[in-house]
PDB file of N, CA and C in Angstrom:
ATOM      1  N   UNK A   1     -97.225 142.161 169.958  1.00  0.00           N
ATOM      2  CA  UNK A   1     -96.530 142.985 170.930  1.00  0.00           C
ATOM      3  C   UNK A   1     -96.552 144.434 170.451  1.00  0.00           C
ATOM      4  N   UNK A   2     -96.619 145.647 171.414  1.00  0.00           N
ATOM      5  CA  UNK A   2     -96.882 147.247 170.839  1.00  0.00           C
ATOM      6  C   UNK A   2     -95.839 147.488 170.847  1.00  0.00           C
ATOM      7  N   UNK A   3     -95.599 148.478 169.645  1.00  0.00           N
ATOM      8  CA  UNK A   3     -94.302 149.347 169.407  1.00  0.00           C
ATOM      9  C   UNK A   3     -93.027 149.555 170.629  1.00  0.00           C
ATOM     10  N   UNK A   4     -94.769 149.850 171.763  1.00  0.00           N
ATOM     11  CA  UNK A   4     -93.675 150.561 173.222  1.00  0.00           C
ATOM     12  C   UNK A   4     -92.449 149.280 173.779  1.00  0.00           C
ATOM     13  N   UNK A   5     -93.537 147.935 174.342  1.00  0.00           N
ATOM     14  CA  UNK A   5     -92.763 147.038 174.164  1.00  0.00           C
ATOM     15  C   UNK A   5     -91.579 146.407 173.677  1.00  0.00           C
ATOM     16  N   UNK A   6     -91.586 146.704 172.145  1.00  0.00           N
ATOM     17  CA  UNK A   6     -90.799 146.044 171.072  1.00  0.00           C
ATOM     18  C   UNK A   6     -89.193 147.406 171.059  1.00  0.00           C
ATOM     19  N   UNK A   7     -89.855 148.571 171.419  1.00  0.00           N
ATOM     20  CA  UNK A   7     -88.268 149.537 171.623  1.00  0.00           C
ATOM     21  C   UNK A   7     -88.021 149.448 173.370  1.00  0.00           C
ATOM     22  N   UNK A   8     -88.814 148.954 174.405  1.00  0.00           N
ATOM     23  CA  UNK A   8     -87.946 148.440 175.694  1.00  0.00           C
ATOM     24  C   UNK A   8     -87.127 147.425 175.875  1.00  0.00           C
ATOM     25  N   UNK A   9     -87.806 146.018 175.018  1.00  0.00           N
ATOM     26  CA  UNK A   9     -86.496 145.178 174.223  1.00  0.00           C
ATOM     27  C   UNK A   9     -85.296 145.039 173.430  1.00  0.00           C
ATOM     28  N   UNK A  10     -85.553 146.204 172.839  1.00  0.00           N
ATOM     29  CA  UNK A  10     -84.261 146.679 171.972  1.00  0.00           C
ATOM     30  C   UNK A  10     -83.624 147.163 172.760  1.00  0.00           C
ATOM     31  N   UNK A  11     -84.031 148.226 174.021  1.00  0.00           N
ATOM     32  CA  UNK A  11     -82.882 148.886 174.600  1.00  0.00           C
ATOM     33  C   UNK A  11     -82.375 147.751 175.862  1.00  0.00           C
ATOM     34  N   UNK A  12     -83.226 146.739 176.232  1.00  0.00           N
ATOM     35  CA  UNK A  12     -82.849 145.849 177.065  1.00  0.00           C
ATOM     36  C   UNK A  12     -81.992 145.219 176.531  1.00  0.00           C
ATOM     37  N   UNK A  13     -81.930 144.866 175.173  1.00  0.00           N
ATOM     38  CA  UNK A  13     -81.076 143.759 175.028  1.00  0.00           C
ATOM     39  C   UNK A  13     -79.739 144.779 174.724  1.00  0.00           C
ATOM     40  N   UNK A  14     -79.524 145.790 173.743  1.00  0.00           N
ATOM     41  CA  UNK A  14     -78.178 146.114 173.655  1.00  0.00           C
ATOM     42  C   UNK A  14     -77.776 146.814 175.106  1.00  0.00           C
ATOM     43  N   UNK A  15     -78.201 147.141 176.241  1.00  0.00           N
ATOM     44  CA  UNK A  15     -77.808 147.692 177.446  1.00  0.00           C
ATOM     45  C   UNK A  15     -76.801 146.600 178.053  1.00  0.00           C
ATOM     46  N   UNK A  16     -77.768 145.242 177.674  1.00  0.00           N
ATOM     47  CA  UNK A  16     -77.428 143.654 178.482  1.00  0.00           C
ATOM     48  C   UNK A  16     -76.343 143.669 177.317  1.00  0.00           C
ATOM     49  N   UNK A  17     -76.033 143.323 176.617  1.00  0.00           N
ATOM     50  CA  UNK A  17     -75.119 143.096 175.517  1.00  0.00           C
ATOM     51  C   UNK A  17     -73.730 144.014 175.458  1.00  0.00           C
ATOM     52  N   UNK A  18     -73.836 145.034 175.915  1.00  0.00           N
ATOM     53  CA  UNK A  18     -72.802 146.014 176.581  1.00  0.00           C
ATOM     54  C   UNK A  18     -71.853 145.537 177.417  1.00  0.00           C
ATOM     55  N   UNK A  19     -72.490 144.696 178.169  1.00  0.00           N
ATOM     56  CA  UNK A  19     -71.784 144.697 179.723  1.00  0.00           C
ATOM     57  C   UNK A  19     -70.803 143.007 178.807  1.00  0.00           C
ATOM     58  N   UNK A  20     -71.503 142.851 177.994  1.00  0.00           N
ATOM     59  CA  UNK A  20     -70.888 141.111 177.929  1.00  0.00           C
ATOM     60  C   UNK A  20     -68.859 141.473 177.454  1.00  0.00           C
ATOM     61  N   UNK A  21     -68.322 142.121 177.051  1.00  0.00           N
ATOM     62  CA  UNK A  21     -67.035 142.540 176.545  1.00  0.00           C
ATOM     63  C   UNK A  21     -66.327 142.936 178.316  1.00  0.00           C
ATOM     64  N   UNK A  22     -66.704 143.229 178.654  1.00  0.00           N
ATOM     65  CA  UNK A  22     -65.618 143.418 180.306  1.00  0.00           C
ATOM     66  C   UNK A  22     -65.814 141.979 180.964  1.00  0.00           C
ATOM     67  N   UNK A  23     -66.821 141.762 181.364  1.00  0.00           N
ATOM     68  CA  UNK A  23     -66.623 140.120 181.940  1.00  0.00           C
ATOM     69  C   UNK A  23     -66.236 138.994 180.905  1.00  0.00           C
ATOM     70  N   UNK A  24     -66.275 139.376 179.740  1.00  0.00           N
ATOM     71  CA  UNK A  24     -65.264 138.264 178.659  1.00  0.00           C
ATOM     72  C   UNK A  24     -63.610 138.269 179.213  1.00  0.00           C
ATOM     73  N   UNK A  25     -63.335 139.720 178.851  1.00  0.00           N
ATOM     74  CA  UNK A  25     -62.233 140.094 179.338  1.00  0.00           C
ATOM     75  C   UNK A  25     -61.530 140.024 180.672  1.00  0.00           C
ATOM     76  N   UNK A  26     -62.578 140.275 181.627  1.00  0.00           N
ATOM     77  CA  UNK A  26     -61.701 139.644 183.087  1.00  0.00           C
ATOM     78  C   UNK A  26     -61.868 138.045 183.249  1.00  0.00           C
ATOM     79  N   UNK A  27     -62.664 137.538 182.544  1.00  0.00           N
ATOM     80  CA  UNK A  27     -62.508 135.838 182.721  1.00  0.00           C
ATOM     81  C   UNK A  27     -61.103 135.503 181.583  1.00  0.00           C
ATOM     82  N   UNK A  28     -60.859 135.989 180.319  1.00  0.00           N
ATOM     83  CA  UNK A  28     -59.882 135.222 180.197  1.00  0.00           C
ATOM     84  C   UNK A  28     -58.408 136.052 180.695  1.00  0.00           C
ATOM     85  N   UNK A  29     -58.667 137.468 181.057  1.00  0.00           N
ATOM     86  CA  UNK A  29     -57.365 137.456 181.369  1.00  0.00           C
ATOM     87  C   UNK A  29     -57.155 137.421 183.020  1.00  0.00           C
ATOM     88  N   UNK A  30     -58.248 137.535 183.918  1.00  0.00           N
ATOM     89  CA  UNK A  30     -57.853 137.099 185.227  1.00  0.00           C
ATOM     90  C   UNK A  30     -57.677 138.899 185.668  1.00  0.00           C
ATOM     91  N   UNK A  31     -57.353 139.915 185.167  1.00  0.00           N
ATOM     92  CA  UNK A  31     -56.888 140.593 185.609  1.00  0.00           C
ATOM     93  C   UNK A  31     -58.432 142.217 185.497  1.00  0.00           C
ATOM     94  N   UNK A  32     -58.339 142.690 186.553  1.00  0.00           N
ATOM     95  CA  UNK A  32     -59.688 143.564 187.582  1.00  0.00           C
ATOM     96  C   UNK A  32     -59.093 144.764 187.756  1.00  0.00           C
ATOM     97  N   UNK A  33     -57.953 144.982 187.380  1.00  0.00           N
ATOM     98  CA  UNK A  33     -57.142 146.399 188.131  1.00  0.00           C
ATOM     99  C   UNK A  33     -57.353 147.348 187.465  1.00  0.00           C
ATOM    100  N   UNK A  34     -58.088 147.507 186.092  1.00  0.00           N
ATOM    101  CA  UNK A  34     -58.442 149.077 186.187  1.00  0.00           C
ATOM    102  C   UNK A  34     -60.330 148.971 186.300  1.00  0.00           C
ATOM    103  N   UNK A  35     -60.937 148.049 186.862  1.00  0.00           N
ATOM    104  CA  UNK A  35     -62.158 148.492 187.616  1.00  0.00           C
ATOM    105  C   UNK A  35     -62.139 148.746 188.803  1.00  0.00           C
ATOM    106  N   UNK A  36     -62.939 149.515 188.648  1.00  0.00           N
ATOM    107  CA  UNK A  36     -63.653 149.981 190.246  1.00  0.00           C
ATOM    108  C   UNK A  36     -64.864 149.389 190.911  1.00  0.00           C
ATOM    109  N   UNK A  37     -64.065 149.002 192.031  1.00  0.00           N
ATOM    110  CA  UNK A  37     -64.911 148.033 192.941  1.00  0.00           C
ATOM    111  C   UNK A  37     -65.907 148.467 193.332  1.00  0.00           C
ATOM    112  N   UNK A  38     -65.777 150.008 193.609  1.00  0.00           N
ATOM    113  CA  UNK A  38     -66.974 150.788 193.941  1.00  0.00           C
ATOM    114  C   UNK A  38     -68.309 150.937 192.674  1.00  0.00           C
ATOM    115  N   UNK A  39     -67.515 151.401 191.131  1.00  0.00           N
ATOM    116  CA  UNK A  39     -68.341 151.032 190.431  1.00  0.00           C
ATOM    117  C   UNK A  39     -69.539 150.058 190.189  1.00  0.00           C
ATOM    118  N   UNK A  40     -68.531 149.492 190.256  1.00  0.00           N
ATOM    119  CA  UNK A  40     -69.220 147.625 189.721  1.00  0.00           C
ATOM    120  C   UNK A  40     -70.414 147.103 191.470  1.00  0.00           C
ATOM    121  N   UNK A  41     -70.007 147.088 192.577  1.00  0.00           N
ATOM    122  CA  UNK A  41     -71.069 146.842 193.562  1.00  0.00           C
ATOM    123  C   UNK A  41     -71.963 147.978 193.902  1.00  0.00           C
ATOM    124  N   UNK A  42     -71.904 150.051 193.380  1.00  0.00           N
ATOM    125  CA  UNK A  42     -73.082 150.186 193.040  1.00  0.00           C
ATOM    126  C   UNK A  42     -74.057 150.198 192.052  1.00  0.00           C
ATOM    127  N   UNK A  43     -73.560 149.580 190.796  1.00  0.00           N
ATOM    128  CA  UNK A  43     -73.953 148.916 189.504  1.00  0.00           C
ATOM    129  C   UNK A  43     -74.935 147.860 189.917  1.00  0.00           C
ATOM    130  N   UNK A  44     -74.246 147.069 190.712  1.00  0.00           N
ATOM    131  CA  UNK A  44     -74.634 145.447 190.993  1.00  0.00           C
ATOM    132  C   UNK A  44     -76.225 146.069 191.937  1.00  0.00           C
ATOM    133  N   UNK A  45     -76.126 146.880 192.519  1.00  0.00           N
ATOM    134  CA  UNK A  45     -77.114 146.874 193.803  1.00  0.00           C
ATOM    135  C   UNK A  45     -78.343 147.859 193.182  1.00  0.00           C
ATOM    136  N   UNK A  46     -77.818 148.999 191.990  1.00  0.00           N
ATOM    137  CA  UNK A  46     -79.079 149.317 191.085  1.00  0.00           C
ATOM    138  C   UNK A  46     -79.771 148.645 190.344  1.00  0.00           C
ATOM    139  N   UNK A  47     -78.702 147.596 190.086  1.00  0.00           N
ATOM    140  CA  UNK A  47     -79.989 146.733 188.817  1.00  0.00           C
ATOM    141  C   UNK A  47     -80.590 146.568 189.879  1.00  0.00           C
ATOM    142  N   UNK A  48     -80.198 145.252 190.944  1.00  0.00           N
ATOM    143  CA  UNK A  48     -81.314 144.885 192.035  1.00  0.00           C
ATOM    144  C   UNK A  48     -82.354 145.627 191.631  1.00  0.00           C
ATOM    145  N   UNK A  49     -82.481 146.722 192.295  1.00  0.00           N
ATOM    146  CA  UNK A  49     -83.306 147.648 192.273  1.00  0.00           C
ATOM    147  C   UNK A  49     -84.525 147.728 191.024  1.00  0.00           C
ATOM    148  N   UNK A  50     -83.291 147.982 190.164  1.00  0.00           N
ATOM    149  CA  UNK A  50     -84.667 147.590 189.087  1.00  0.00           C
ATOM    150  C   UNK A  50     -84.782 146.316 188.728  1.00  0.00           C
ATOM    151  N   UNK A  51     -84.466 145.216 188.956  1.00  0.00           N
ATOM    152  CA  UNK A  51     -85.304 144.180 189.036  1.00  0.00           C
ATOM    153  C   UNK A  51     -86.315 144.166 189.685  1.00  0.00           C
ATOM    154  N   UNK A  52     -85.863 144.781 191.216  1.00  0.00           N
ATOM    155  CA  UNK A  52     -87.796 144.809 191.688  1.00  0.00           C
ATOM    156  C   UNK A  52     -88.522 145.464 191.530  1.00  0.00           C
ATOM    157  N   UNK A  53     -88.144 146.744 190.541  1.00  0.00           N
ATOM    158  CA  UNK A  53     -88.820 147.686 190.194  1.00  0.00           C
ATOM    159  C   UNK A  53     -89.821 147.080 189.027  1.00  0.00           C
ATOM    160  N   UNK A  54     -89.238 146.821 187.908  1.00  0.00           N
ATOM    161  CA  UNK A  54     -89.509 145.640 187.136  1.00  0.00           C
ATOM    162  C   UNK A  54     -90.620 144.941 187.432  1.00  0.00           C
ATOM    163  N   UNK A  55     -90.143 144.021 188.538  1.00  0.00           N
ATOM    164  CA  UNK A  55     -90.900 142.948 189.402  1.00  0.00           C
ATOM    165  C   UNK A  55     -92.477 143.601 189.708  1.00  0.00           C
ATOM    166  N   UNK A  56     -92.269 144.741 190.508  1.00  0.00           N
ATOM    167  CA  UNK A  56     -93.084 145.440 190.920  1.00  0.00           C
ATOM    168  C   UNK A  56     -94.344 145.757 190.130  1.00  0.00           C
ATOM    169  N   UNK A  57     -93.826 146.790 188.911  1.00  0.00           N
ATOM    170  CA  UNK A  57     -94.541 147.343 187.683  1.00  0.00           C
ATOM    171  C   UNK A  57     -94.776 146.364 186.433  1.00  0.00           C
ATOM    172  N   UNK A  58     -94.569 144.991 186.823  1.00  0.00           N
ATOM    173  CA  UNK A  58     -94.712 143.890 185.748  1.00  0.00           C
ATOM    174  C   UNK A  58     -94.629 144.273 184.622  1.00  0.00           C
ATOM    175  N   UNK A  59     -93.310 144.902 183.975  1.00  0.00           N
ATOM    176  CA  UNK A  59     -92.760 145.413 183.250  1.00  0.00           C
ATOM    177  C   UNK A  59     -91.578 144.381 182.337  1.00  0.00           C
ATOM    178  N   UNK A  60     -91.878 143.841 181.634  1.00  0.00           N
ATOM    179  CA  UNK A  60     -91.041 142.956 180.750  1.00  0.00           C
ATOM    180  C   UNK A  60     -89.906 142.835 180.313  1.00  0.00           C
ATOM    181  N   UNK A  61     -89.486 144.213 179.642  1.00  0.00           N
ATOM    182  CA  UNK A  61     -88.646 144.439 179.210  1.00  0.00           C
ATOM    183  C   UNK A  61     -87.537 144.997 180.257  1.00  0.00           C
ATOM    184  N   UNK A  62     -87.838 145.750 181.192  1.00  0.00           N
ATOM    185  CA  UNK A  62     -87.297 146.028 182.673  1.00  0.00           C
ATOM    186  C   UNK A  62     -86.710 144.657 183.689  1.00  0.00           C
ATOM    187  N   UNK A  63     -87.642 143.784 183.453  1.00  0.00           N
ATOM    188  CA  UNK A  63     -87.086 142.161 184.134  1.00  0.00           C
ATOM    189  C   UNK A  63     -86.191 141.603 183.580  1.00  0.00           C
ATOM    190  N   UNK A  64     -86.443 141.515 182.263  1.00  0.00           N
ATOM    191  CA  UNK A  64     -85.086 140.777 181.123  1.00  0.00           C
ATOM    192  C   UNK A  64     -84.261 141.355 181.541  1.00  0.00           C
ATOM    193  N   UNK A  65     -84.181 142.611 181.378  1.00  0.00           N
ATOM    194  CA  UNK A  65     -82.620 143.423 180.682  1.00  0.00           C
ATOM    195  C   UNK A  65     -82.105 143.149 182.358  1.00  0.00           C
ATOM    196  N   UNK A  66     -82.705 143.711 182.793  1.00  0.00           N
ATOM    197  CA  UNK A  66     -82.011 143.178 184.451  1.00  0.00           C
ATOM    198  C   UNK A  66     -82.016 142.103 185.290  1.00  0.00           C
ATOM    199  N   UNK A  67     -82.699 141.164 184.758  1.00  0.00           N
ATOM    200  CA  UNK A  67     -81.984 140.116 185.500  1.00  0.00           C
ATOM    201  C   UNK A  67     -80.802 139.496 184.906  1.00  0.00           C
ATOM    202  N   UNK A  68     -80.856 139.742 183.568  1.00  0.00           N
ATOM    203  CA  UNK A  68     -79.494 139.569 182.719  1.00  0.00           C
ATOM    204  C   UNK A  68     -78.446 140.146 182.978  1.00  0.00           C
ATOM    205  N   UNK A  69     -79.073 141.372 182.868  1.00  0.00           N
ATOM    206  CA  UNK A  69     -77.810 142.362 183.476  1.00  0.00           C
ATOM    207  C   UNK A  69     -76.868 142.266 184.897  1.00  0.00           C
ATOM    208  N   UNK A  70     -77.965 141.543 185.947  1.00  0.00           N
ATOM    209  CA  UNK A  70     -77.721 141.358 187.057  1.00  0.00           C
ATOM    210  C   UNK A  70     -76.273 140.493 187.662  1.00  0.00           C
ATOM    211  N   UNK A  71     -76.645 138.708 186.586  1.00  0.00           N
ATOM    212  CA  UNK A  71     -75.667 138.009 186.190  1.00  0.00           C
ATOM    213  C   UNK A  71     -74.560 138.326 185.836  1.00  0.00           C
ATOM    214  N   UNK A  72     -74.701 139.403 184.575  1.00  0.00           N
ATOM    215  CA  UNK A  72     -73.620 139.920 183.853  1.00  0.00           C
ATOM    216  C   UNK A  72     -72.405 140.825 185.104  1.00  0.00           C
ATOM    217  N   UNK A  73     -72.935 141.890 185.781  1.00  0.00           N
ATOM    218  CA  UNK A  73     -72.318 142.577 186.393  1.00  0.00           C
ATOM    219  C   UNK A  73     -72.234 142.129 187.851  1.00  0.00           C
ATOM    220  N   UNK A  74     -72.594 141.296 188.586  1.00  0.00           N
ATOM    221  CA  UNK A  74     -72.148 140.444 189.426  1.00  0.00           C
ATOM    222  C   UNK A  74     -70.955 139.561 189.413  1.00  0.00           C
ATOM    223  N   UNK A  75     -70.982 139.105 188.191  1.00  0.00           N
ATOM    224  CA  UNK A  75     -69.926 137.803 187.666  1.00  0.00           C
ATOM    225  C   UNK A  75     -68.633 138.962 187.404  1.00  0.00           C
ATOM    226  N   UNK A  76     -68.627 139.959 187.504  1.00  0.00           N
ATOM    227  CA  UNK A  76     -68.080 140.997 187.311  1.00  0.00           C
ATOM    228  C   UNK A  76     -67.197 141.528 188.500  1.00  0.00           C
ATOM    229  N   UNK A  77     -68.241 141.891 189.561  1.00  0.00           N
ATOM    230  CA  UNK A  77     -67.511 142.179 190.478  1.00  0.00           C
ATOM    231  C   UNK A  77     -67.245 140.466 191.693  1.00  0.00           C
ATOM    232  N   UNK A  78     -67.829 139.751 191.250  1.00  0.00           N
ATOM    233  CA  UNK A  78     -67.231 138.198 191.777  1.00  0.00           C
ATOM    234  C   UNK A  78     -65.599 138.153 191.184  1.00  0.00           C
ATOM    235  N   UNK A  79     -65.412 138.815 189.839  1.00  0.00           N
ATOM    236  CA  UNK A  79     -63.952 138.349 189.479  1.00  0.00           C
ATOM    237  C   UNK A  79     -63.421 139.397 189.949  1.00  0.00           C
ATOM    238  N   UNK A  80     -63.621 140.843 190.025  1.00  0.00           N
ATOM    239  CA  UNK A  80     -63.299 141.833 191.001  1.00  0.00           C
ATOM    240  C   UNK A  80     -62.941 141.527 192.243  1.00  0.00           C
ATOM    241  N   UNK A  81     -63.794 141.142 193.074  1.00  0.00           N
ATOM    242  CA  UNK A  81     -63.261 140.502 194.470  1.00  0.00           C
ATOM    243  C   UNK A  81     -62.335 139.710 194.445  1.00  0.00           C
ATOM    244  N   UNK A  82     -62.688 138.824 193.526  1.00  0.00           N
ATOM    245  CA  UNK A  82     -61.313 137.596 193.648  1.00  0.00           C
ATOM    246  C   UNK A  82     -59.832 137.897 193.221  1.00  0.00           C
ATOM    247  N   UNK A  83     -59.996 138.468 192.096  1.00  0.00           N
ATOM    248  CA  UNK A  83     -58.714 138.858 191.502  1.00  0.00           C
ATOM    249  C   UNK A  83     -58.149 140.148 191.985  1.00  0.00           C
ATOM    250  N   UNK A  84     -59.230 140.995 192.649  1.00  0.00           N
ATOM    251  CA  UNK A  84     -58.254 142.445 192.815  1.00  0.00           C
ATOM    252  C   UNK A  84     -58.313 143.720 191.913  1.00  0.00           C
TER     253      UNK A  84
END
């Protein structure tokens, strides 16, 4: 794998690894009230984006980090919606 590769994985994975501490936190405590709903669903609708961007430019490290990411900040604003 080339250098370029091997530092789009690094930044994919700690970008994806970021997001994992707020959806820990609204699953065990239930509680959404200091996010922003607005945040988090135009968060949710850029990754999209670069997932198909990703998709598009068959770009590796761009697909991982965001379809991970995708999960991550969805499940996010899913407990957002629900909880408030």
């Amino acid at each position: 794998m080339n250098p370029v590769t091997l530092i789009g994985l690094a930044a994919a994975t700690l970008t994806t690894v970021a997001t994992f501490p707020q959806v820990i936190k609204s699953w065990r405590t239930k509680k959404t009230d200091d996010i922003s709903l607005l945040m988090y669903a135009t968060l949710t609708v850029g990754v999209i984006l670069w997932l198909v961007y990703g998709t598009l430019i068959r770009d590796l490290p761009v697909i991982l980090a965001n379809a991970f990411t995708f999960i991550i900040v969805a499940s996010v604003l899913g407990l957002k919606i629900k909880y408030g």
